[in-house]
Protein backbone atom coordinates (compact mmCIF):
# COMPACT_ATOMS: atom_id res chain seq x y z
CA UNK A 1 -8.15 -7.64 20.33
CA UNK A 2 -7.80 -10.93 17.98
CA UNK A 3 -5.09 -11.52 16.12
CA UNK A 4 -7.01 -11.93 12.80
CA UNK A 5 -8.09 -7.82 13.21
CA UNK A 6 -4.47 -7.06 13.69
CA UNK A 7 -3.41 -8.85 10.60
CA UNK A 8 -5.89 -7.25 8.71
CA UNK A 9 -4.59 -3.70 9.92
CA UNK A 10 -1.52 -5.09 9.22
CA UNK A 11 -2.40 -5.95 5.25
CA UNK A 12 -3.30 -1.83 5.21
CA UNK A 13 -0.33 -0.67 6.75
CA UNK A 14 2.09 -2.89 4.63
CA UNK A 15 0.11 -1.22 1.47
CA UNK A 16 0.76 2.41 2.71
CA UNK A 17 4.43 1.26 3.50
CA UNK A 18 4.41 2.46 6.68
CA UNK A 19 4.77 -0.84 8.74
CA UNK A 20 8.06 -0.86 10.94
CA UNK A 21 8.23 3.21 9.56
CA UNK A 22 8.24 5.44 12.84
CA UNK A 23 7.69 2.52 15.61
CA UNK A 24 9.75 -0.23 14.05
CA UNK A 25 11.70 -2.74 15.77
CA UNK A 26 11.78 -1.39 19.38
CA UNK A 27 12.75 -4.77 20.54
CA UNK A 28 13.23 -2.79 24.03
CA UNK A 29 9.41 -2.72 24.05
CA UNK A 30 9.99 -6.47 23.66
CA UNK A 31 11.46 -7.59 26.45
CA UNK A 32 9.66 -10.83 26.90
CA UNK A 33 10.47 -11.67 22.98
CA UNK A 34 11.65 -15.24 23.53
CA UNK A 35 8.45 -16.29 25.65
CA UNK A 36 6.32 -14.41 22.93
CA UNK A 37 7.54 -15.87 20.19
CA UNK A 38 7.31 -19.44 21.68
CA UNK A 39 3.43 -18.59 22.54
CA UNK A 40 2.71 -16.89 18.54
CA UNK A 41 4.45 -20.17 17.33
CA UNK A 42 1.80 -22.38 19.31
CA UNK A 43 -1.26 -20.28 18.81
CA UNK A 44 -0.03 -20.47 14.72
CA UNK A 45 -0.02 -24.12 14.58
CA UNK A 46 -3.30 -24.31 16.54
CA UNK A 47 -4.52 -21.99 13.82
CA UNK A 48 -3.35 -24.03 11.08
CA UNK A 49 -4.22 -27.46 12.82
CA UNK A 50 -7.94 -26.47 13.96
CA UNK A 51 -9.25 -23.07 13.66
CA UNK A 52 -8.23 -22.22 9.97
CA UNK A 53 -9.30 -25.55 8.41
CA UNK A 54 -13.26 -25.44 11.01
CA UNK A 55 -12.97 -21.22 9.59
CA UNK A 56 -12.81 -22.54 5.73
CA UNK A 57 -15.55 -24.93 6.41
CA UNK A 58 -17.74 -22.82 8.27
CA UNK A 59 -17.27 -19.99 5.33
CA UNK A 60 -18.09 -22.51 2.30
CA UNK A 61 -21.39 -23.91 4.76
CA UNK A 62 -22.62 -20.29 5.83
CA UNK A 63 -23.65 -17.55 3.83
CA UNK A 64 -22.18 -14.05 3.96
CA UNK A 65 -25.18 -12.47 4.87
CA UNK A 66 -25.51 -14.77 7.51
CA UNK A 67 -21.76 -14.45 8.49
CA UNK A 68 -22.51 -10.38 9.09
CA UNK A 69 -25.27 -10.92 11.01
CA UNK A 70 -23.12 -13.10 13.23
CA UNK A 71 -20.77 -10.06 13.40
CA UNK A 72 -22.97 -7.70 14.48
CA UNK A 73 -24.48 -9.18 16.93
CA UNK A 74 -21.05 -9.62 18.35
CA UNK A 75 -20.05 -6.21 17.93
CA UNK A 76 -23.47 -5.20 19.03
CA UNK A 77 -23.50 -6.97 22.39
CA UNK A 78 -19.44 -5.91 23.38
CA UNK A 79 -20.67 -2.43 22.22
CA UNK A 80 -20.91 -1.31 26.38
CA UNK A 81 -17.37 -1.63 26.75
CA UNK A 82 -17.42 1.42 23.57
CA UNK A 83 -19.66 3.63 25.87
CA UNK A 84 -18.07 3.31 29.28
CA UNK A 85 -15.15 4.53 27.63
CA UNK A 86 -16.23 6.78 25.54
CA UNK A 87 -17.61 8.50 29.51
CA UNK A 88 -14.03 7.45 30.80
CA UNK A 89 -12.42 9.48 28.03
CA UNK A 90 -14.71 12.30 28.31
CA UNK A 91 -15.98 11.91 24.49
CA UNK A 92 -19.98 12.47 26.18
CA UNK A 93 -21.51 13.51 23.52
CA UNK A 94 -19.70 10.55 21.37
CA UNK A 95 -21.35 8.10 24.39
CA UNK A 96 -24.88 9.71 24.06
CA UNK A 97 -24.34 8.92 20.40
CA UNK A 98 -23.11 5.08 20.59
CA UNK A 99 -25.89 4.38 23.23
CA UNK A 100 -28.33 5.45 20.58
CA UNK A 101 -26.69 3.14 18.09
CA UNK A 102 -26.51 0.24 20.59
CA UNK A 103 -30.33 0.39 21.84
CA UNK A 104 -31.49 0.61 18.21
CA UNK A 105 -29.51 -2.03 16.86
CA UNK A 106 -30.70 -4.15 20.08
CA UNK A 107 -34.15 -3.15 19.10
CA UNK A 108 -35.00 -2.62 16.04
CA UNK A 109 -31.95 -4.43 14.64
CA UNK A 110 -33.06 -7.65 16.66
CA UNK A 111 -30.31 -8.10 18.95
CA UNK A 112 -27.77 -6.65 17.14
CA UNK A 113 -28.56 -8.95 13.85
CA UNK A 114 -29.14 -6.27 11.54
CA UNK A 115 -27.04 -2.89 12.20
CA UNK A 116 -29.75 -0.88 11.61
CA UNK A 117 -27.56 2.14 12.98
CA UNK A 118 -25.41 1.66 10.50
CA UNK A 119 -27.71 1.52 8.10
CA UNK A 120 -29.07 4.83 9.37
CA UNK A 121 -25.43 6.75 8.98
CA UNK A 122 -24.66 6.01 12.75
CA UNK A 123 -21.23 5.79 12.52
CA UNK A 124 -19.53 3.09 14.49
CA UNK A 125 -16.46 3.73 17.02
CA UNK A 126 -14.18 2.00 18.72
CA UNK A 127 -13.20 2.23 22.21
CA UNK A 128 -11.92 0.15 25.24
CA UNK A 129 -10.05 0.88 28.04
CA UNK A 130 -6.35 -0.15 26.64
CA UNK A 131 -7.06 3.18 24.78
CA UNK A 132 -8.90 4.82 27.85
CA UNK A 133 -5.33 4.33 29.68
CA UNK A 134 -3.55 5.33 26.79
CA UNK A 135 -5.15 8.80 26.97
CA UNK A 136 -4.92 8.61 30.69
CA UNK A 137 -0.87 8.57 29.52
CA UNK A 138 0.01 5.31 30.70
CA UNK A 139 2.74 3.88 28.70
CA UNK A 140 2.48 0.51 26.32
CA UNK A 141 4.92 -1.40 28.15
CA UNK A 142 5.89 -4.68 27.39
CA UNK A 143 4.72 -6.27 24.41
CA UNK A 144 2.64 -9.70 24.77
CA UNK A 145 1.43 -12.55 22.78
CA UNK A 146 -1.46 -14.08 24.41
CA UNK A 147 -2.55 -17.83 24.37
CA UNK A 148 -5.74 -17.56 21.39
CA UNK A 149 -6.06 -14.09 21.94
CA UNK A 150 -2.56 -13.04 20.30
CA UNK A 151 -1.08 -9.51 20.26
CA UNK A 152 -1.53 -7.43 22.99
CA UNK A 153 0.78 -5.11 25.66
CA UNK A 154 0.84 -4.46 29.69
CA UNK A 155 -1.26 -1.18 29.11
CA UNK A 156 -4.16 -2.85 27.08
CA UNK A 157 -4.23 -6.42 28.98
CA UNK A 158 -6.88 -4.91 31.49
CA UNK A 159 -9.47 -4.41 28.67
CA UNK A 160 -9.92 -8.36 28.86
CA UNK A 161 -11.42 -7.83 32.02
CA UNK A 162 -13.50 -4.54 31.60
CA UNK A 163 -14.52 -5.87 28.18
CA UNK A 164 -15.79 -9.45 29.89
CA UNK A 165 -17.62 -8.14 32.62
CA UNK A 166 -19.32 -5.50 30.13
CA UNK A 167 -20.07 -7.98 27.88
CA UNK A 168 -24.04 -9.07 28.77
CA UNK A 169 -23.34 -12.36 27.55
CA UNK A 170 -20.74 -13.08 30.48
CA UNK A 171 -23.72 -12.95 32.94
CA UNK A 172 -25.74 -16.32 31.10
CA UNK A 173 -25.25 -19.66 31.34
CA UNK A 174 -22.16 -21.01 30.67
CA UNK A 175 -24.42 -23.51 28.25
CA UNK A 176 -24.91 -20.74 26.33
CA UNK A 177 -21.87 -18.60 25.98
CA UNK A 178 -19.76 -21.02 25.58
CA UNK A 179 -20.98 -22.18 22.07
CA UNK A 180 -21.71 -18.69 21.46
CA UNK A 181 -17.77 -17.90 21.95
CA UNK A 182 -16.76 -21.16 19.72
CA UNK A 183 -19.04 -19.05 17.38
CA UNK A 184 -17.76 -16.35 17.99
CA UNK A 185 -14.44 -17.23 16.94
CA UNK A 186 -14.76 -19.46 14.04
CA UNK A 187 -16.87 -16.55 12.46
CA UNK A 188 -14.46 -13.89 13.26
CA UNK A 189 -11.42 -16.05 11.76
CA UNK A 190 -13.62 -16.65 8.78
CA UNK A 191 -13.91 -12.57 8.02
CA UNK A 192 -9.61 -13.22 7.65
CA UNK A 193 -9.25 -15.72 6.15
CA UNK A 194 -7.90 -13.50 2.73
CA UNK A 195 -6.18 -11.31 5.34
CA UNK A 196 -3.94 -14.07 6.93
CA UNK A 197 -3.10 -15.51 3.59
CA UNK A 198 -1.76 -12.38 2.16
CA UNK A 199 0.13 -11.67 5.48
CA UNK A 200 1.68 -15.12 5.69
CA UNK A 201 2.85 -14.90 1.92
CA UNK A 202 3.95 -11.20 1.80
CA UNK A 203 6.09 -11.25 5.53
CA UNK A 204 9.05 -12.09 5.75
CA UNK A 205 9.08 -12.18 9.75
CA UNK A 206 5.47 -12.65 10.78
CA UNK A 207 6.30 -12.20 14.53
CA UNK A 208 7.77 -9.25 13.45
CA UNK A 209 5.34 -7.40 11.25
CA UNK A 210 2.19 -8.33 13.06
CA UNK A 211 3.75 -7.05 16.29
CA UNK A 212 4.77 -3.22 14.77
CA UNK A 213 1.39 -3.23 12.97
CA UNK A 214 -0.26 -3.81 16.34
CA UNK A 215 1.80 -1.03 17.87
CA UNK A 216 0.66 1.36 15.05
CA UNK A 217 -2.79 0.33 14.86
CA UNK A 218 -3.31 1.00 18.60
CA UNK A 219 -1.17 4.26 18.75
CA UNK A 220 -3.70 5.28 15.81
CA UNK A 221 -6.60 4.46 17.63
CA UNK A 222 -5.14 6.20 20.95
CA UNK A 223 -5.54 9.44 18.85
CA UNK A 224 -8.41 8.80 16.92
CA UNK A 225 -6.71 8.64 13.59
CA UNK A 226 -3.82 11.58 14.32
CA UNK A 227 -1.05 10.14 16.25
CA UNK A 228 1.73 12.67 16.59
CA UNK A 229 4.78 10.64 15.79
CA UNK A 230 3.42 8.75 12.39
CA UNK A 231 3.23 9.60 8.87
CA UNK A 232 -0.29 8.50 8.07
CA UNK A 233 -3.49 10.01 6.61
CA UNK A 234 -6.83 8.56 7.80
CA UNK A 235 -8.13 5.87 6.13
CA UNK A 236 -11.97 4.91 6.05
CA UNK A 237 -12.20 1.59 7.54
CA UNK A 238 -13.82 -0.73 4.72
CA UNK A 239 -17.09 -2.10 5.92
CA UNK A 240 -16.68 -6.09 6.71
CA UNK A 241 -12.84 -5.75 5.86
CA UNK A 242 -11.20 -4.18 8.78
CA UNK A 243 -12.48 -3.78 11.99
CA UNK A 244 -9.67 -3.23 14.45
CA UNK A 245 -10.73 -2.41 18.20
């Protein structure tokens, strides 16, 4: 999960007041805090050095239109990881449903280009196996900051490896998906750029906050929108604006 979709969750949860509320600092969850925060303070000034200033470029140059399309092909073509856990959860029907979406948007929706799915009221989930394990009970256990990829945890690390080796684009030339994961990026930090400016003026700790609104936003998603232990209604992810998985 990038960092850019957790600060975006992060922006909701902060508006709902809920952020730190029922899971806030469990530094014993954070054992490996001094590492972490050494690793968030390099992938921040790589972010402000590179990626932020080629993001603002790259969203004056491109259109939005364009920038969407970008997106869903993306979330089109990392859509298998959705399905094989959707059968390793045993949500069937929910898989029957999401391979529907994903051959018509590869189809009809040229590649993922246009999410036709959407389009037709084919709702969009999210899956992957850091949740599958979650509902399998396995714990969160430590908390981690990731080089690039940013917030993450010892149960959900392993969907970097399902998610890559479901991803059809992993199996083409490295000529090819390596621009296409420079793209990738750039586009997907362009979607936050708003996001990560409200965060970095409103937070007092930014460590701090985007770590409990990662715990939150994955808890959430572990129980489809009713975890047991927090205080929150469910809120209709705006289209383009948050799009945590």
């Amino acid at each position: 999960m990038g960092i850019h979709k957790i600060l975006a969750a992060a922006l909701i949860l902060s508006t709902l007041g809920v952020s730190g509320c029922t899971m806030g600092s469990k530094e014993d969850n954070d054992p490996l805090i001094g590492v972490n925060r050494v690793v968030y303070d390099v992938n921040d000034t790589l972010d402000k050095a590179l990626i932020k200033p080629v993001a603002k470029v790259y969203s004056k140059v491109t259109p939005k239109g364009v920038r969407m399309g970008v997106t869903n092909f993306f979330d089109n073509v990392g859509y298998l990881n959705v399905i094989a856990n959707d059968l390793l959860q045993g949500k069937f029907r929910q898989a029957g449903h999401d391979t529907g979406r994903f051959l018509l948007n590869s189809t009809v929706g040229f590649g993922g280009l246009f999410d036709v799915a959407g389009y037709s009221g084919m709702v969009k989930n999210d899956e992957d196996f850091g949740q599958t394990l979650g509902k399998w009970g396995f714990g969160e256990g430590a908390y981690l900051v990731l080089p690039i990829r940013g917030p993450n945890s010892l149960r959900d690390a392993p969907d970097l490896a399902t998610s890559w080796l479901l991803n059809p684009l992993t199996y083409v030339s490295s000529g090819v998906t390596i621009p296409l994961a420079i793209l990738s990026g750039v586009n997907e930090r362009a979607n936050y750029l708003e996001a990560t400016r409200i965060r970095d003026e409103a937070a007092l700790d930014p460590y701090s906050f985007t770590r409990e609104a990662y715990r939150q936003n994955r808890e959430y998603k572990i129980y489809d929108g009713n975890p047991p232990n927090m205080d929150l209604e469910y809120i209709e992810e705006p289209e383009g604006v948050l799009k945590v998985y």
